[in-house]
N, C-alpha and C. Protein backbone atom coordinates (compact mmCIF):
# COMPACT_ATOMS: atom_id res chain seq x y z
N UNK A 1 5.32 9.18 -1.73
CA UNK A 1 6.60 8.68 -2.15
C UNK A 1 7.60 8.92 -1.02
N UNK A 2 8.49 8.13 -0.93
CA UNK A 2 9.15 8.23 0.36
C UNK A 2 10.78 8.60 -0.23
N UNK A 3 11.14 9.37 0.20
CA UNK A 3 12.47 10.13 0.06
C UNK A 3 13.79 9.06 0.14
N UNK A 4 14.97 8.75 -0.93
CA UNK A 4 15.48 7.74 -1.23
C UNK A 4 16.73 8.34 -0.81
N UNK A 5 18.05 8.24 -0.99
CA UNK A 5 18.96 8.98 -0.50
C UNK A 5 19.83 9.74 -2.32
N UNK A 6 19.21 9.00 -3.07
CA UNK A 6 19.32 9.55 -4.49
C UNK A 6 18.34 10.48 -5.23
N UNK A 7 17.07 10.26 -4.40
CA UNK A 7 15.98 11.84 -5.12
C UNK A 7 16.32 12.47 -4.63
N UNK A 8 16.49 13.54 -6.15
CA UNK A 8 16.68 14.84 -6.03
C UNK A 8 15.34 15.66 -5.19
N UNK A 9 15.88 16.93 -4.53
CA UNK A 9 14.67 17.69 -3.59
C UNK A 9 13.35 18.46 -4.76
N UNK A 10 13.99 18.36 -5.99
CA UNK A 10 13.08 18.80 -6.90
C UNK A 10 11.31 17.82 -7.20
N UNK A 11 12.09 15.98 -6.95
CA UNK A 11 11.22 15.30 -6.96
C UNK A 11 10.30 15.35 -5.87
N UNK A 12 11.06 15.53 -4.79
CA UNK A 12 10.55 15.08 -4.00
C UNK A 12 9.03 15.90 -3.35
N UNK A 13 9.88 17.29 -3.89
CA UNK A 13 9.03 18.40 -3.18
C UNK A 13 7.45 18.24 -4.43
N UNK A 14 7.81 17.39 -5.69
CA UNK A 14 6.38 17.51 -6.33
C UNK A 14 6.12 16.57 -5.83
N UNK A 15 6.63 15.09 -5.34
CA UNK A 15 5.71 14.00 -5.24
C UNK A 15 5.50 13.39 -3.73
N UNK A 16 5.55 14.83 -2.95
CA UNK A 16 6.26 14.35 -1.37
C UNK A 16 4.62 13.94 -0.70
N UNK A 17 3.68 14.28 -1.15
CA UNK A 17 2.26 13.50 -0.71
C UNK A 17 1.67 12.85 -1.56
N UNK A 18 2.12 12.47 -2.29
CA UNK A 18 2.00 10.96 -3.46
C UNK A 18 2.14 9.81 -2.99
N UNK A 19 1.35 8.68 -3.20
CA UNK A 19 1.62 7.71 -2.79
C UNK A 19 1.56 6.50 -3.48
N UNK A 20 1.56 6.79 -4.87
CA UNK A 20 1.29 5.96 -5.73
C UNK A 20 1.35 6.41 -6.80
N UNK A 21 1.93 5.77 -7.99
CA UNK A 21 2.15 6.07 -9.29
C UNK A 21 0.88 6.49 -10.06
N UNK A 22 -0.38 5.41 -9.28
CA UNK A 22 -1.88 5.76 -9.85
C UNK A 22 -2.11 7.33 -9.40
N UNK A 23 -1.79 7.54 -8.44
CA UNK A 23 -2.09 9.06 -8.04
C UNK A 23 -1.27 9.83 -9.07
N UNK A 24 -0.06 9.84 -8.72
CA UNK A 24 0.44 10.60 -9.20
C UNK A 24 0.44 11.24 -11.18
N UNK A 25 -0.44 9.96 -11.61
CA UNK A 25 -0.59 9.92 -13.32
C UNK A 25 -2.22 11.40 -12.87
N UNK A 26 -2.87 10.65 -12.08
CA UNK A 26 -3.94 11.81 -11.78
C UNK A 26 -3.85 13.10 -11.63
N UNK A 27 -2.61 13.46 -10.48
CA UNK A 27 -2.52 14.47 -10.58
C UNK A 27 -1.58 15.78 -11.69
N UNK A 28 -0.73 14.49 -12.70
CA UNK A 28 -0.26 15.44 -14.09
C UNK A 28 -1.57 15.42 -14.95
N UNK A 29 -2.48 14.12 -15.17
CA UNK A 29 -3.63 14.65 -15.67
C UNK A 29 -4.62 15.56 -15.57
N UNK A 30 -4.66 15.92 -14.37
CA UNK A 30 -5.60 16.90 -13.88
C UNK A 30 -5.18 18.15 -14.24
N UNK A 31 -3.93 18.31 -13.91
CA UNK A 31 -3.30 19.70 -14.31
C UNK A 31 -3.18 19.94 -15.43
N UNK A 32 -3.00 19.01 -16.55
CA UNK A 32 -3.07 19.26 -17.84
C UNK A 32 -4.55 19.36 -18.48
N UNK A 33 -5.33 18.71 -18.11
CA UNK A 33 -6.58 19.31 -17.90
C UNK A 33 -6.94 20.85 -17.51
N UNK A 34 -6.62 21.26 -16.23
CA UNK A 34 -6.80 22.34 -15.64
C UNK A 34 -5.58 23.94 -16.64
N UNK A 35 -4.72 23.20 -17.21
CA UNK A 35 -3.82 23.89 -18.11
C UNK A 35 -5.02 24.60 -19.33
N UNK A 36 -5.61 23.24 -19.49
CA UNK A 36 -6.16 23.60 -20.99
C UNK A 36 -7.21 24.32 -20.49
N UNK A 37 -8.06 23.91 -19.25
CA UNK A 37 -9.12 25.09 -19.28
C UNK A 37 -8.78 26.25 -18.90
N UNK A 38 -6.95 27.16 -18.50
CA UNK A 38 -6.81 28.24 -18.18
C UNK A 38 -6.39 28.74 -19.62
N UNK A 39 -6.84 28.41 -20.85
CA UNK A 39 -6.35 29.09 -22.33
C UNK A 39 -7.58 30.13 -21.69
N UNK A 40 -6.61 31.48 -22.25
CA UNK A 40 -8.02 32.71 -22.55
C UNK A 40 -8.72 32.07 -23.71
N UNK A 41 -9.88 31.22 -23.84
CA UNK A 41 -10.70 30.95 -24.85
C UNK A 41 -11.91 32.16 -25.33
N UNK A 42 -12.33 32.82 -24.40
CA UNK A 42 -12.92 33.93 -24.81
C UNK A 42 -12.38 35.29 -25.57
N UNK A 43 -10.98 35.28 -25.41
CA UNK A 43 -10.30 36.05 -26.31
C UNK A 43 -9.80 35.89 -27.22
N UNK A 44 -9.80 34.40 -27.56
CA UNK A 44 -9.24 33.52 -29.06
C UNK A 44 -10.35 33.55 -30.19
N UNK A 45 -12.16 33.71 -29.43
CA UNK A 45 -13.16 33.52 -29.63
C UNK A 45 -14.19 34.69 -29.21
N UNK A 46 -14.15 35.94 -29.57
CA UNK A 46 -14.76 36.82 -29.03
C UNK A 46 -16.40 36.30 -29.76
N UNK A 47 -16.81 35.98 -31.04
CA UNK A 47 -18.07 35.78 -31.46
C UNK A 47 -18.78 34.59 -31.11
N UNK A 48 -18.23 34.00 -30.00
CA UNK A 48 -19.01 32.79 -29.51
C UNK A 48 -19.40 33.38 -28.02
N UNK A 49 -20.48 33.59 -27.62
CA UNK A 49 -20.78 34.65 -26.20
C UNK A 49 -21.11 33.13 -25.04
N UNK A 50 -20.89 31.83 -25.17
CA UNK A 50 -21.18 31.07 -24.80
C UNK A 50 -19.79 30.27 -23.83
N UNK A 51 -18.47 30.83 -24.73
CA UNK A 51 -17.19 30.59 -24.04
C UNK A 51 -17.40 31.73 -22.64
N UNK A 52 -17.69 32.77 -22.92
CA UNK A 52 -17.93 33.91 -21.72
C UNK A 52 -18.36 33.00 -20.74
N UNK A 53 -19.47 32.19 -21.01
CA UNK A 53 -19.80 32.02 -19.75
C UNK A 53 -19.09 30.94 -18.93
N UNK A 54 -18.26 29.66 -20.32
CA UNK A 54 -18.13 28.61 -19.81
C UNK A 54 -16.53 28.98 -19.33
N UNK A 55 -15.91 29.74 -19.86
CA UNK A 55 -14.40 30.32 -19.77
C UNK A 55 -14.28 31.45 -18.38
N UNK A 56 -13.78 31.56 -17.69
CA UNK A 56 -14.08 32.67 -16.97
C UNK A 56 -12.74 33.37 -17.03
N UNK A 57 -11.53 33.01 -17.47
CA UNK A 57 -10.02 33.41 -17.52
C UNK A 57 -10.28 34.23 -18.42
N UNK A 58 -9.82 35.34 -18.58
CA UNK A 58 -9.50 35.95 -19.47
C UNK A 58 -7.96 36.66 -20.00
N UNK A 59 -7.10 36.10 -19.59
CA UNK A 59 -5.63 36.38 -19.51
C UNK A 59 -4.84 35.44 -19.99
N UNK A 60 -3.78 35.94 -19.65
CA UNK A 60 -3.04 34.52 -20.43
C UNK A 60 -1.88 33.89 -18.77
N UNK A 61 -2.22 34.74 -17.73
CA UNK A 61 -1.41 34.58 -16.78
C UNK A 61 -1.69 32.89 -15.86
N UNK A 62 -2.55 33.19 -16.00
CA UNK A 62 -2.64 31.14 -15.36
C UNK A 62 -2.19 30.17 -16.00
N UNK A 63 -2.50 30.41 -17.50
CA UNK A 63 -1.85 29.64 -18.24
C UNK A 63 -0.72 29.42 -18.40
N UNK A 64 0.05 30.25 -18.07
CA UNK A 64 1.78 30.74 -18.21
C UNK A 64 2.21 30.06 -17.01
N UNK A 65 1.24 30.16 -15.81
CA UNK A 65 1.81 29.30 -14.69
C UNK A 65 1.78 27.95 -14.55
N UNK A 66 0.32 27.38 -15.19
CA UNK A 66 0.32 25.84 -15.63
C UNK A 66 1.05 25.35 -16.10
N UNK A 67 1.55 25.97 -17.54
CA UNK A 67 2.26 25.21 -18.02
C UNK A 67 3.21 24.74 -17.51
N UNK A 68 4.43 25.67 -17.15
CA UNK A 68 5.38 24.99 -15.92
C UNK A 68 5.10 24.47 -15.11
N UNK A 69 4.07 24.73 -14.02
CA UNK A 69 4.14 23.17 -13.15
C UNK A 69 3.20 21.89 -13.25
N UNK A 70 3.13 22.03 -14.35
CA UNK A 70 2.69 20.29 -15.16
C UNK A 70 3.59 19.81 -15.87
N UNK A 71 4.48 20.82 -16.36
CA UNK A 71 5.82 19.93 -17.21
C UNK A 71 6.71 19.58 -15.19
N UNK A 72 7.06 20.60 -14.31
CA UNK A 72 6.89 19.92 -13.61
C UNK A 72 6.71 18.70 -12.69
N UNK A 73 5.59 18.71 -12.63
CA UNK A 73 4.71 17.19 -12.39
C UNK A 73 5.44 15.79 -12.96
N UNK A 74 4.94 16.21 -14.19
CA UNK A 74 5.48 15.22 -15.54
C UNK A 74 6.89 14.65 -15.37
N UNK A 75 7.77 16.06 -15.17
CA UNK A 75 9.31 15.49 -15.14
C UNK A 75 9.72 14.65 -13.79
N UNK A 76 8.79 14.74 -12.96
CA UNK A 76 9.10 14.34 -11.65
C UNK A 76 8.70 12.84 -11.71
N UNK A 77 7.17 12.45 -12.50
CA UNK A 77 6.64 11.42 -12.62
C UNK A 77 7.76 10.82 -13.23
N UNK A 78 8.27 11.03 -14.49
CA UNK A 78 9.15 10.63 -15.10
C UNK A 78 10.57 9.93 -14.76
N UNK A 79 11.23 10.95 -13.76
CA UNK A 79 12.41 10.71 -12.90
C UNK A 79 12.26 9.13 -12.04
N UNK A 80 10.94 9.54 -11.17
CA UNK A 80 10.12 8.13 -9.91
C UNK A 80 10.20 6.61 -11.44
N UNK A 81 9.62 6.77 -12.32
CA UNK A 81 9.76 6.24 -12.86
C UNK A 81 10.92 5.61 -13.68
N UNK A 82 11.95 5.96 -14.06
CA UNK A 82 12.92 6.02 -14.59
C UNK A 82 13.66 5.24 -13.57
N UNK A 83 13.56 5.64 -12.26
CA UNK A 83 15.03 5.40 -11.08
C UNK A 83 14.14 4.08 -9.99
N UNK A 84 12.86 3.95 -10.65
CA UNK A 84 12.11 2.77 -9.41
C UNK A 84 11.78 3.29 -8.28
N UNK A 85 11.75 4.59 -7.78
CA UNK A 85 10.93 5.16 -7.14
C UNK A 85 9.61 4.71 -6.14
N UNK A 86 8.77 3.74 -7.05
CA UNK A 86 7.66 3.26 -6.62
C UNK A 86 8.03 2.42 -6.06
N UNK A 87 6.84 1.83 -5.04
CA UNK A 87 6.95 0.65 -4.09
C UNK A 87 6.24 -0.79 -5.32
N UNK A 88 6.12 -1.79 -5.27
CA UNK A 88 5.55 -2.37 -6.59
C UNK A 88 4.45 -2.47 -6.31
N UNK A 89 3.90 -2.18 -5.06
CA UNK A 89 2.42 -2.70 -5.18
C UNK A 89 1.56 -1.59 -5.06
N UNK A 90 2.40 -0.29 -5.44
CA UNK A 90 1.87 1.13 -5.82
C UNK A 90 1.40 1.31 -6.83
N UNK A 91 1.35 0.33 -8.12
CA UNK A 91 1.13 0.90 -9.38
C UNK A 91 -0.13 0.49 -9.95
């Protein structure tokens, strides 16, 4: 995404090696993805010994950090979107 003289440095700094709206849906999906696999699931689930192996988090501290920078992500996607941001033959 290329820096406009109206994005804010908040956007810019999430979507400053983005180059496309297709990317950029990837990379809030991924993280919200990557959000859900940092739930401590083995501690929500101690009698399933099978999350142990597939879960390896056991905290709640990654999760606490995902969440903010995928809402993040999101609000930034949102903004590019909102203000035309994209080039048109980015999408």
């Amino acid at each position: 995404m290329d820096k406009k003289q109206d994005t804010p440095m908040w956007v810019f700094l999430a979507l400053a090696s983005i180059n496309s709206r297709k990317a950029a849906l990837w990379l809030v999906g991924s993280c919200a993805a990557f959000t859900l696999y940092c739930v401590p699931w083995p501690t929500l689930f101690p009698d399933h010994q099978w999350l142990h192996k597939v879960f390896l988090i056991d905290d709640w501290t990654w999760f606490a950090s995902m969440v903010p920078l995928t809402a993040w992500y999101w609000l930034s996607l949102r903004w590019a979107d909102n203000h035309s941001a994209w080039n048109n033959d980015d999408t």
